[in-house]
Protein backbone atom coordinates (compact mmCIF):
# COMPACT_ATOMS: atom_id res chain seq x y z
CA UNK A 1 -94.92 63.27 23.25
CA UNK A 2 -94.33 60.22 25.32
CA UNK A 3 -96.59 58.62 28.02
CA UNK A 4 -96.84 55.40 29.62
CA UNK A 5 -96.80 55.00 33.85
CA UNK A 6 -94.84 55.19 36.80
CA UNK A 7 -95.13 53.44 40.51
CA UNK A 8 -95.38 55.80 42.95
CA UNK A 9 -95.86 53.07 46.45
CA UNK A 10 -96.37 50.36 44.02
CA UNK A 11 -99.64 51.75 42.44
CA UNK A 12 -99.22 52.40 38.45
CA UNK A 13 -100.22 56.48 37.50
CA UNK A 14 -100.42 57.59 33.79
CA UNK A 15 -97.84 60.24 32.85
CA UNK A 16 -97.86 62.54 29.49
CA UNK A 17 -94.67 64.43 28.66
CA UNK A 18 -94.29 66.88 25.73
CA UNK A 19 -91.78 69.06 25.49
CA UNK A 20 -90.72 71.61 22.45
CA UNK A 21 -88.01 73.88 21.46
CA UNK A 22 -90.16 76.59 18.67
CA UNK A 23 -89.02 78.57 15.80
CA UNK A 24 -88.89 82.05 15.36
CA UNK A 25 -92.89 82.98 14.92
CA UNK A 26 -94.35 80.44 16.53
CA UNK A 27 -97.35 80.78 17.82
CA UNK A 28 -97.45 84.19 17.70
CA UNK A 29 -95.92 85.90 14.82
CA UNK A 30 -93.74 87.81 16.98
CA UNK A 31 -90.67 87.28 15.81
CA UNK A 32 -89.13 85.39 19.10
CA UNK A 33 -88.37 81.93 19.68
CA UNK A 34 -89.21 79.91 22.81
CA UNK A 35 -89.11 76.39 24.59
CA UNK A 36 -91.51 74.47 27.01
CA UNK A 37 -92.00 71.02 28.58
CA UNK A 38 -95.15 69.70 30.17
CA UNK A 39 -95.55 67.21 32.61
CA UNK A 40 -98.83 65.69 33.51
CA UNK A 41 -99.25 62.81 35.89
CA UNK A 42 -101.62 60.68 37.04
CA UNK A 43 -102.80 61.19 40.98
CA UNK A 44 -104.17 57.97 41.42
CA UNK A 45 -107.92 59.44 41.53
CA UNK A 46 -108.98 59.78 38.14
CA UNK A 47 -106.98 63.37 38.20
CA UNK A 48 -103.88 64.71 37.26
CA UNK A 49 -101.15 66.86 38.42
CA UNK A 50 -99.86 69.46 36.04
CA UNK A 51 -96.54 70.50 35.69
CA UNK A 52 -94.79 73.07 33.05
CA UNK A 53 -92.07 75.50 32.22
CA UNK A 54 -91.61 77.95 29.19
CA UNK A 55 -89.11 80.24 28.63
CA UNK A 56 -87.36 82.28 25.75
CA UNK A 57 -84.52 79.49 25.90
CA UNK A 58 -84.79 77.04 28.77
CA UNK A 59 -81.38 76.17 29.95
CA UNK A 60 -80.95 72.65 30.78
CA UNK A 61 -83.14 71.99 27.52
CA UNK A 62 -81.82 68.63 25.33
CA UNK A 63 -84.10 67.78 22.70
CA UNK A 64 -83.40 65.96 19.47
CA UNK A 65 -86.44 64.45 17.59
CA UNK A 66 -84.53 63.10 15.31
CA UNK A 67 -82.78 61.17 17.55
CA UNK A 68 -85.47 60.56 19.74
CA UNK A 69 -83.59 62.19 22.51
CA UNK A 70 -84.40 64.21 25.52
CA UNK A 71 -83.31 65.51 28.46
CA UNK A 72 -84.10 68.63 31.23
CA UNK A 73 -82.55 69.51 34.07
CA UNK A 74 -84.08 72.53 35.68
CA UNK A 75 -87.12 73.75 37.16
CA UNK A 76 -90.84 72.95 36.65
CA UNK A 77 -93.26 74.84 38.23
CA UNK A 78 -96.73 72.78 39.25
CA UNK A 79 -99.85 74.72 37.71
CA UNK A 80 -103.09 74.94 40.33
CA UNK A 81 -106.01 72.83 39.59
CA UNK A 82 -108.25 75.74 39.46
CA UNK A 83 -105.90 77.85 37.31
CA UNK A 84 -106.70 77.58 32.84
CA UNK A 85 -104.12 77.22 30.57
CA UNK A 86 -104.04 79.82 28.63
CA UNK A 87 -101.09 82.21 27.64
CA UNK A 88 -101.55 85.23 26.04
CA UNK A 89 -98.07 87.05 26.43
CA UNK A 90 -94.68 84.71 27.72
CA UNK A 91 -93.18 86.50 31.02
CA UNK A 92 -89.95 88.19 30.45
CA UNK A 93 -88.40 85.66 32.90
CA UNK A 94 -89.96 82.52 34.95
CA UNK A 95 -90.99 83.93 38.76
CA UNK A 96 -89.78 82.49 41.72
CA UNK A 97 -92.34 79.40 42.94
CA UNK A 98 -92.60 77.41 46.04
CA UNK A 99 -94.14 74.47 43.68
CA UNK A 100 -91.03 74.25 41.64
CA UNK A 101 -89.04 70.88 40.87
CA UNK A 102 -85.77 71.54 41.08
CA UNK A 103 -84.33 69.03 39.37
CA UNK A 104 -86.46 66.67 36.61
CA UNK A 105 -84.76 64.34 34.92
């Protein structure tokens, strides 16, 4: 996890960013593998904006926490203020979004 803020027009917003790359099992006991990063940032009224992509394998995925290192290029989809998180069963593939980044670095 890392967190700290950014300046977006000179006013300082909180950011949280945790990204993962899970063995086979995990969390489910299915047998499959799978990656995610989540973005959450600050939206300069005591809210946030929530941002997050999972998938099997995400291409564009660099993470060594060993190293300390990390990197992502590729999409992130924003997730609705009204909608939970709460995943019962990963897609097959990631649908096609109008809220999607796409490039983060």
């Amino acid at each position: 996890m890392l967190s700290g803020k950014v300046l977006q027009d000179g006013n300082p917003l909180e950011f949280f960013l945790v990204s993962g790359v899970h063995d086979k099992d995990f969390p489910w006991g299915d047998g499959e593998i799978f990656s995610d990063v989540l973005l959450v940032i600050g939206d300069g009224t005591a809210g946030y904006g929530r941002f997050a992509v999972t998938q099997r394998v995400l291409e564009g995925l660099k993470l060594n926490v060993g190293k300390g290192t990390f990197e992502y290029r590729g999409p992130i989809f924003e997730i609705p203020r009204d909608m939970p998180l709460l995943f019962q069963k990963l897609p097959a593939r990631i649908p096609n979004s109008s809220n999607a980044w796409p490039n983060l670095i």
